[in-house]
Protein backbone atom coordinates (compact mmCIF):
# COMPACT_ATOMS: atom_id res chain seq x y z
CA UNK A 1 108.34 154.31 49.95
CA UNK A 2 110.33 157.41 50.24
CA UNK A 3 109.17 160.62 52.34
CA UNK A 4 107.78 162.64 49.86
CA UNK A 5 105.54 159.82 48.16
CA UNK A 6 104.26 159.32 51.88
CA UNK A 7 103.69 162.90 52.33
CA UNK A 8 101.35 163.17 48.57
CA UNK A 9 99.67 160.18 49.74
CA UNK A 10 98.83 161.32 52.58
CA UNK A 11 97.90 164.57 51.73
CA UNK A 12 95.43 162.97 49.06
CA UNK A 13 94.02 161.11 51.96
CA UNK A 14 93.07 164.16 53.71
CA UNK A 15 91.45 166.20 51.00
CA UNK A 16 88.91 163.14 50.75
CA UNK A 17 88.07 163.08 54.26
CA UNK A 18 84.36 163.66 54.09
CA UNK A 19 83.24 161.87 57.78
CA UNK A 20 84.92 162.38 60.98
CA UNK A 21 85.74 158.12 61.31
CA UNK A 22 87.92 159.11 57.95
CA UNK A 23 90.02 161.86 60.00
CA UNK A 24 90.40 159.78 63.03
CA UNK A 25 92.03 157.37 60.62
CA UNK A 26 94.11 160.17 59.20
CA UNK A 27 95.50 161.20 62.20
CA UNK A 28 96.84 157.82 62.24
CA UNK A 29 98.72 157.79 59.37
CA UNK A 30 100.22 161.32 60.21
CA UNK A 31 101.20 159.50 63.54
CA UNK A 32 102.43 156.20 61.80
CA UNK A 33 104.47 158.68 59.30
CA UNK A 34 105.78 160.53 62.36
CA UNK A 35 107.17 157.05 63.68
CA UNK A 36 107.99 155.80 60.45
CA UNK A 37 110.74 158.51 59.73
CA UNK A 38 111.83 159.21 62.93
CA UNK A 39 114.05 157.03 65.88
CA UNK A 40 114.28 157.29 69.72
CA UNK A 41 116.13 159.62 70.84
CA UNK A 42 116.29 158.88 74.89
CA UNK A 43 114.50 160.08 77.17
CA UNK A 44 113.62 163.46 79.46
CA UNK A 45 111.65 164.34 82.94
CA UNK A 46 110.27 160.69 81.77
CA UNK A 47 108.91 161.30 78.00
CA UNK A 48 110.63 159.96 75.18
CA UNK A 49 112.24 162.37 72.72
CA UNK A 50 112.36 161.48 68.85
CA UNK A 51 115.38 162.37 66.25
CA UNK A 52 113.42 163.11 62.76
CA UNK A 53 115.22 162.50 59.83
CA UNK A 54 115.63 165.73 57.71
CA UNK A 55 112.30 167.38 56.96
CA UNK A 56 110.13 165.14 59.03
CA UNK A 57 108.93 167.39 61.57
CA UNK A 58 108.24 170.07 59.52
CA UNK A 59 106.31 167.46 57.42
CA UNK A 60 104.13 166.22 60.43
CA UNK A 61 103.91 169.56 61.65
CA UNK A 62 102.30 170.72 58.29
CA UNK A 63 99.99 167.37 57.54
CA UNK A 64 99.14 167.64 61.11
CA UNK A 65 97.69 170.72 60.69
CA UNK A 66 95.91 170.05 57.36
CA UNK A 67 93.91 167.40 58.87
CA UNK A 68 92.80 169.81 61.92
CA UNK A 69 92.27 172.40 59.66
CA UNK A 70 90.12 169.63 57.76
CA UNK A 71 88.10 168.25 60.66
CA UNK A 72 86.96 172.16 62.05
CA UNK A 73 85.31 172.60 58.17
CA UNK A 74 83.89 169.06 58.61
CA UNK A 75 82.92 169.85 62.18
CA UNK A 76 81.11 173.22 60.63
């Protein structure tokens, strides 16, 4: 599966989020995409720093968001 395919699916995952279990296990997948498309990168002052490949983090960044955004209009 290629970036953008993850990215649609994931994005239809998180405008059917309708309980808070369903955006704990969103988060999840915007973590395992995170991991999925980026590599270790070393590490500094003791945390480990990722390389993204092109797009990536502006792509987590973004879905990340949309499922916060999702869980404050679940939250009320």
């Amino acid at each position: 599966m290629n970036q953008s395919t993850s990215i649609l699916k994931i994005i239809k995952v998180i405008e059917s989020c309708i309980t808070l279990d369903h955006i704990k296990a969103t988060y999840r997948m915007v973590h395992t995409f995170a991991k999925q498309y980026s590599s270790p990168a070393g590490k500094r002052f003791g945390e480990q720093l990722w390389h993204f490949d092109d797009g990536a983090a502006e792509a987590y960044n973004e879905l990340w968001l949309m499922v916060r955004e999702k869980e404050l209009k679940i939250l009320g």
